[in-house]
Protein backbone atom coordinates (compact mmCIF):
# COMPACT_ATOMS: atom_id res chain seq x y z
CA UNK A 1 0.00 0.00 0.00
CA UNK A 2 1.23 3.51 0.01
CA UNK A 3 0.33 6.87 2.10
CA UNK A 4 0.81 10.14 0.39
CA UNK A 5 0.87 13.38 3.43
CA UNK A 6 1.10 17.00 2.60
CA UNK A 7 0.34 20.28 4.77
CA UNK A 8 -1.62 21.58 1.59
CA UNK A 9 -0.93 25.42 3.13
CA UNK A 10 -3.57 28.08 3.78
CA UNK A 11 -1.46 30.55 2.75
CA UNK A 12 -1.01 29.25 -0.90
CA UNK A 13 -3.24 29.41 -4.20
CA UNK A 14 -1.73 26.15 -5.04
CA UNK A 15 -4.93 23.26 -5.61
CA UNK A 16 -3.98 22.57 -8.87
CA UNK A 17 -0.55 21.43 -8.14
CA UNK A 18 -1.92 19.34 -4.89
CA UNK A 19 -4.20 17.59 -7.41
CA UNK A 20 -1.97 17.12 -9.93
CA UNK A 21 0.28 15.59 -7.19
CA UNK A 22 -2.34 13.40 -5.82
CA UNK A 23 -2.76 11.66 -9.31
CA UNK A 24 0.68 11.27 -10.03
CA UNK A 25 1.75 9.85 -6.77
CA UNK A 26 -1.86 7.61 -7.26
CA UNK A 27 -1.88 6.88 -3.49
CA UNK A 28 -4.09 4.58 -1.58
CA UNK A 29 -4.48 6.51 1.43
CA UNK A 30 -3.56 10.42 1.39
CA UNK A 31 -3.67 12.65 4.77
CA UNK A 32 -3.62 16.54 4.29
CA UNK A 33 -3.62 19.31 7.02
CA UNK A 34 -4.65 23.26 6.18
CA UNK A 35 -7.36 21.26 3.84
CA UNK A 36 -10.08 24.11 3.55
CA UNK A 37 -13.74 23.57 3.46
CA UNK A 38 -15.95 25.72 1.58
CA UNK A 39 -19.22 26.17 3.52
CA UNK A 40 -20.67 29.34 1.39
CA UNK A 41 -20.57 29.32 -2.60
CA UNK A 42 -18.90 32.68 -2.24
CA UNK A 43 -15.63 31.74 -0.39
CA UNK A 44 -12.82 32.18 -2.94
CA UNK A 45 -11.74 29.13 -5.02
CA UNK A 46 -8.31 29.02 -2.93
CA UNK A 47 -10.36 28.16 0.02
CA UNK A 48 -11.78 24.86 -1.16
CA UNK A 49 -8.91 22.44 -1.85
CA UNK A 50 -11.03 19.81 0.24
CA UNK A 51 -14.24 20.39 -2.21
CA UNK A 52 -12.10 20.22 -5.16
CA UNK A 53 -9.56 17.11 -3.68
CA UNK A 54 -12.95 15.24 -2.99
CA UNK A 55 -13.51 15.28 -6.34
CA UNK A 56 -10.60 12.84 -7.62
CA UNK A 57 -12.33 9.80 -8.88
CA UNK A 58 -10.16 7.06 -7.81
CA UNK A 59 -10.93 7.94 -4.24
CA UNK A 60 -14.64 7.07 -3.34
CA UNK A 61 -13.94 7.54 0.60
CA UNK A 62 -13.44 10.61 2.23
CA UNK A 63 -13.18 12.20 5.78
CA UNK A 64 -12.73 15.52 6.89
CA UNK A 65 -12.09 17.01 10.62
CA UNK A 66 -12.41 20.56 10.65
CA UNK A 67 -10.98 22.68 13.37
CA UNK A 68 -12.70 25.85 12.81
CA UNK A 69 -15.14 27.92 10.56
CA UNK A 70 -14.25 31.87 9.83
CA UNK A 71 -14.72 34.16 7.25
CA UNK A 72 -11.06 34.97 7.63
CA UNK A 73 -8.49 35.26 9.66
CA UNK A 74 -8.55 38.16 12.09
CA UNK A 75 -6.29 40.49 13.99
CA UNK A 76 -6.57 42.43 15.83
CA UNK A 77 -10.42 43.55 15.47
CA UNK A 78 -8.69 43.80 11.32
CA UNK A 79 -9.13 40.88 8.29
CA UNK A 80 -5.92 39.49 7.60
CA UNK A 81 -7.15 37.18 5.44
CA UNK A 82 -10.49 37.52 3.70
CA UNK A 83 -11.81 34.20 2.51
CA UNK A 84 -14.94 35.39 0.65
CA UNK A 85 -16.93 33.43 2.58
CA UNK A 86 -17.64 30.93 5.54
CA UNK A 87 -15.47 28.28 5.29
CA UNK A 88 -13.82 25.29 7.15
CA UNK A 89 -10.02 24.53 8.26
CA UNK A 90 -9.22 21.20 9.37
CA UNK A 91 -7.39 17.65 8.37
CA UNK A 92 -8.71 15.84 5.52
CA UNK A 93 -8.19 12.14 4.47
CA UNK A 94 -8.31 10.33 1.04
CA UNK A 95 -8.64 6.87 0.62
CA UNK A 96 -9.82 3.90 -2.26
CA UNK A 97 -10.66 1.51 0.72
CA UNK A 98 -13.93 2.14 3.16
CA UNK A 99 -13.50 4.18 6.27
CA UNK A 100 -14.81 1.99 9.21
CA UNK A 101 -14.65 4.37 11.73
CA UNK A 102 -13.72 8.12 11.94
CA UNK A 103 -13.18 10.52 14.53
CA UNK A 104 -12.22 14.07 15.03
CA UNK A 105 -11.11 14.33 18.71
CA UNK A 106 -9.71 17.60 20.48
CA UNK A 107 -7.18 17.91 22.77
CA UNK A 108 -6.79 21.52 22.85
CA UNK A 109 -9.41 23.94 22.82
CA UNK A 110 -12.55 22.98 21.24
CA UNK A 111 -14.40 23.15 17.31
CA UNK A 112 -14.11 27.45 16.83
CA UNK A 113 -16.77 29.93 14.78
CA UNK A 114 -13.80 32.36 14.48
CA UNK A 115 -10.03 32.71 13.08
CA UNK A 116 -8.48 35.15 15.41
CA UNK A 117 -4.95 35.22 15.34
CA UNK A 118 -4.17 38.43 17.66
CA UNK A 119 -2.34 36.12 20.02
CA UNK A 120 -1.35 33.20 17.94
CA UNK A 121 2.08 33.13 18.68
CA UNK A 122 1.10 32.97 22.63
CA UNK A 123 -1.93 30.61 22.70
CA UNK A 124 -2.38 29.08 19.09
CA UNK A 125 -6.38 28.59 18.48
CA UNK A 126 -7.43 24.57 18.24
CA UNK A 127 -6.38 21.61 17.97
CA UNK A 128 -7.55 17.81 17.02
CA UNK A 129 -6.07 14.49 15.69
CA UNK A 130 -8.35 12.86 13.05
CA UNK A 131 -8.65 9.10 13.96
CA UNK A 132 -9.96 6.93 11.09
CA UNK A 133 -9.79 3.15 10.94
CA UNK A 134 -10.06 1.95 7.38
CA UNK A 135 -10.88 -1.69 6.02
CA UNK A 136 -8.56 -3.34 3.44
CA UNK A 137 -10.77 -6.45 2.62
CA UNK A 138 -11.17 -7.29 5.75
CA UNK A 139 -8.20 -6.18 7.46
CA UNK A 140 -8.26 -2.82 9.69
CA UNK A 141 -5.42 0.13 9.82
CA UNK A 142 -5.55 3.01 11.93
CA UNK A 143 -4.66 6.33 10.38
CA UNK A 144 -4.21 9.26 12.99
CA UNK A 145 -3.84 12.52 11.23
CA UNK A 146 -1.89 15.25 13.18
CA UNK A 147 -1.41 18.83 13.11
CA UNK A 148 -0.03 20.13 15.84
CA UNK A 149 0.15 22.78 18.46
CA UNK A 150 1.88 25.87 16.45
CA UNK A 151 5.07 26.99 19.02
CA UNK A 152 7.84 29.14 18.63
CA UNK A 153 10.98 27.65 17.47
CA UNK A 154 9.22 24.26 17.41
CA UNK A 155 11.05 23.01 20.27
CA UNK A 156 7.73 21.83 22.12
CA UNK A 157 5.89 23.09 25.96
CA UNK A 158 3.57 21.54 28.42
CA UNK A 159 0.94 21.95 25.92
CA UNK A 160 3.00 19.51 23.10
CA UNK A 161 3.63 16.90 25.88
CA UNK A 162 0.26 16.31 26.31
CA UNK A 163 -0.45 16.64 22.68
CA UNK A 164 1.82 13.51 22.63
CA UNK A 165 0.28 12.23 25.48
CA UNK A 166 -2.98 12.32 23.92
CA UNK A 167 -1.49 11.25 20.86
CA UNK A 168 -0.15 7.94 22.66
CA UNK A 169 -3.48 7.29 24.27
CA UNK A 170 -5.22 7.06 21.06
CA UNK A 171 -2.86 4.23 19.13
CA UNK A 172 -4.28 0.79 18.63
CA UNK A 173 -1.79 -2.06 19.49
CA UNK A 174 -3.85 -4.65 17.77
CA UNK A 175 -3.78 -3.70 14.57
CA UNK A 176 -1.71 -1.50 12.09
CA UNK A 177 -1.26 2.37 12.90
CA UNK A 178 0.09 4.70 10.75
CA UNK A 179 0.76 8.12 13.10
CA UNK A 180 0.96 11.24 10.34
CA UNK A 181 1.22 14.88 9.73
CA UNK A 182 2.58 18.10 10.62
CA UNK A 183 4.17 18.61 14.12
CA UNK A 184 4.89 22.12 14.54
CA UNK A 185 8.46 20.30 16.52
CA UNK A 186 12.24 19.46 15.68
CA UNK A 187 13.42 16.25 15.99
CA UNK A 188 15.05 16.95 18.79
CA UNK A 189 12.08 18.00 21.01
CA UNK A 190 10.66 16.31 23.80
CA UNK A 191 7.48 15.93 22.95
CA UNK A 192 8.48 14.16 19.65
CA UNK A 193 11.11 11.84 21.90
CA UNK A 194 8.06 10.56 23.43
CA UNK A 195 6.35 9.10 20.39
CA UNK A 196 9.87 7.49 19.13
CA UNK A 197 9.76 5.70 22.65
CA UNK A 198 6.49 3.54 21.36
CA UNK A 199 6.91 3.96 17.81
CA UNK A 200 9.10 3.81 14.81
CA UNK A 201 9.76 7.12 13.49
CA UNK A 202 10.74 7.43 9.59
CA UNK A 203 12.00 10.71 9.63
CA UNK A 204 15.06 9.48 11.96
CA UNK A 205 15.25 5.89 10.60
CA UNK A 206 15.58 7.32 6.86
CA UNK A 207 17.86 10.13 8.01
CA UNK A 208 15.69 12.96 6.82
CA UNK A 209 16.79 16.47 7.19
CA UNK A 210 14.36 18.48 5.78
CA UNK A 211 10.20 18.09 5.42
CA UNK A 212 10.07 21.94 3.56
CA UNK A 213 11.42 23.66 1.34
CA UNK A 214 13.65 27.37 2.02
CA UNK A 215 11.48 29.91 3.22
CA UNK A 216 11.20 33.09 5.64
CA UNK A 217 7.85 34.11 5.89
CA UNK A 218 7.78 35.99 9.48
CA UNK A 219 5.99 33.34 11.07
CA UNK A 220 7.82 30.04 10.08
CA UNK A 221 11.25 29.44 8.59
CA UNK A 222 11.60 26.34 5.94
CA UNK A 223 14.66 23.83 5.74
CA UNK A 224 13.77 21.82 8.78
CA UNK A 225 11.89 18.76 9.88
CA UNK A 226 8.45 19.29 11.40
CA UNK A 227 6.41 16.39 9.22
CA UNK A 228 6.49 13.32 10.47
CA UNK A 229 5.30 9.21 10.19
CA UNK A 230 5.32 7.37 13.07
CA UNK A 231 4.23 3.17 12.69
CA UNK A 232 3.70 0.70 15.01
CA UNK A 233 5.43 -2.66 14.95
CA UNK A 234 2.39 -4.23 12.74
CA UNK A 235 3.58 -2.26 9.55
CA UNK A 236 6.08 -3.52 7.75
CA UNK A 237 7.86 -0.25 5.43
CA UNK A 238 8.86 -1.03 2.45
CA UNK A 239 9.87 2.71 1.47
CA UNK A 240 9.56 6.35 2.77
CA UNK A 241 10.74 9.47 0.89
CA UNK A 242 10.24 12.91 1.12
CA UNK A 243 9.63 14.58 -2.49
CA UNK A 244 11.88 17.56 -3.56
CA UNK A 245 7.86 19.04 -5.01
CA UNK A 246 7.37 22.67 -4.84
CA UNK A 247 3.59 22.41 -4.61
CA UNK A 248 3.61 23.55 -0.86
CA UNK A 249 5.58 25.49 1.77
CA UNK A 250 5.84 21.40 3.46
CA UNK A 251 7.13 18.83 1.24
CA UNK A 252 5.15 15.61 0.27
CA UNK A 253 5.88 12.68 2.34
CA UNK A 254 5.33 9.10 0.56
CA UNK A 255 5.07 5.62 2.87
CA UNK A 256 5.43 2.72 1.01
CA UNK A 257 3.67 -0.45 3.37
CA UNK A 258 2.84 -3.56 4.07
């Protein structure tokens, strides 16, 4: 089987490229954070990568956990970013094979009817992992789709140790889990230490030094890991890559699995 993951990016006109991506790459299973939900016809094409993405023949299942609905992103009492209508940000999965069971459970904050980013950098806004357990003829694999609490320098807090905590809580032993998704943490963090302690992290095993591309955009800098895989000890890899793709400011991940 193979998993295709990619931070699509709020901050990017860029849908074309993810689809284009998504039917090269031909995935069975694809996991996406930033995916945006349009929820009036009005919100600005941009803003509905998940409408369009859902759209892909080839995948006849589809899940979405949405974090928050805003007509933009405010600061300030000011629109940063207009979206041109209500819409939906949240994790989004893709997949050929049914989806059993799905969840979207929060661990910080709860579902929000606003984007306000005055104090982002302090407090964040929400959180939640999507949990999905999809059947391959018969046989089950847990997919837990991350995007994680937003912290300066990505070196982790209290609030990232119990992200992981949370995280570590939620992991089936009795069947295959595929942990996925975008961090916000180095490597070398101590909330991302935790999850290598109960599962087998590709980013370290592969020796991967970079999950996005060279960037400076005020908030984040590029050239460093903060996407990761995790798998239990019921997958067998057969590959993992990251792809040097410009269709993001993350690069594509790619598990190869048994």
């Amino acid at each position: 089987m193979k998993l295709l993951n990619l931070n699509i990016s709020i901050k990017l006109d860029n849908n074309e490229e993810v689809i284009n991506l998504v039917k090269e790459e031909n995935a069975d299973i694809c996991t996406f954070q930033e995916a945006m939900n349009k929820k009036e016809d009005s919100c600005f094409p941009k803003y509905q990568s998940k409408n369009e993405l859902e759209k892909i023949d080839s995948y006849p299942y589809h899940e979405f956990a949405p974090l928050f609905v805003a007509k933009g992103v405010n600061k300030n009492g000011k629109i940063t970013r207009d979206f041109g209508g209500k819409a939906e940000q949240g994790n989004f999965l893709l997949s050929k094979y049914p989806v059993k069971e799905h969840k979207n459970e929060f661990y910080y904050n709860e579902y929000r009817y606003e984007y306000d980013a005055t104090e982002f950098r302090e407090k964040d806004w929400c959180r939640s992992i999507q949990n999905a357990i999809i059947d391959k003829n018969g046989k089950e694999i847990q997919i837990i789709n991350v995007h994680g609490i937003w912290n300066k320098d990505k070196v982790g807090d209290e609030r990232t140790k119990e992200q992981s905590d949370f995280i570590l809580s939620r992991i089936r032993e009795d069947i295959p889990c595929i942990v996925v998704g975008d961090f916000n943490l180095l490597p070398e963090s101590e909330s991302i230490q935790m999850l290598n302690k109960k599962m087998h992290n590709l980013i370290e095993e592969y020796h991967i030094q970079t999950t996005r591309p060279t960037f400076d955009d005020g908030l984040d800098k590029g050239n460093v890991v903060c996407d990761y895989i995790f798998v239990n000890d019921k997958v067998t890899v057969k590959n993992f890559q990251v792809l040097e793709k410009d269709v993001s400011d993350h690069l594509p991940m790619i598990l190869e699995f048994e």
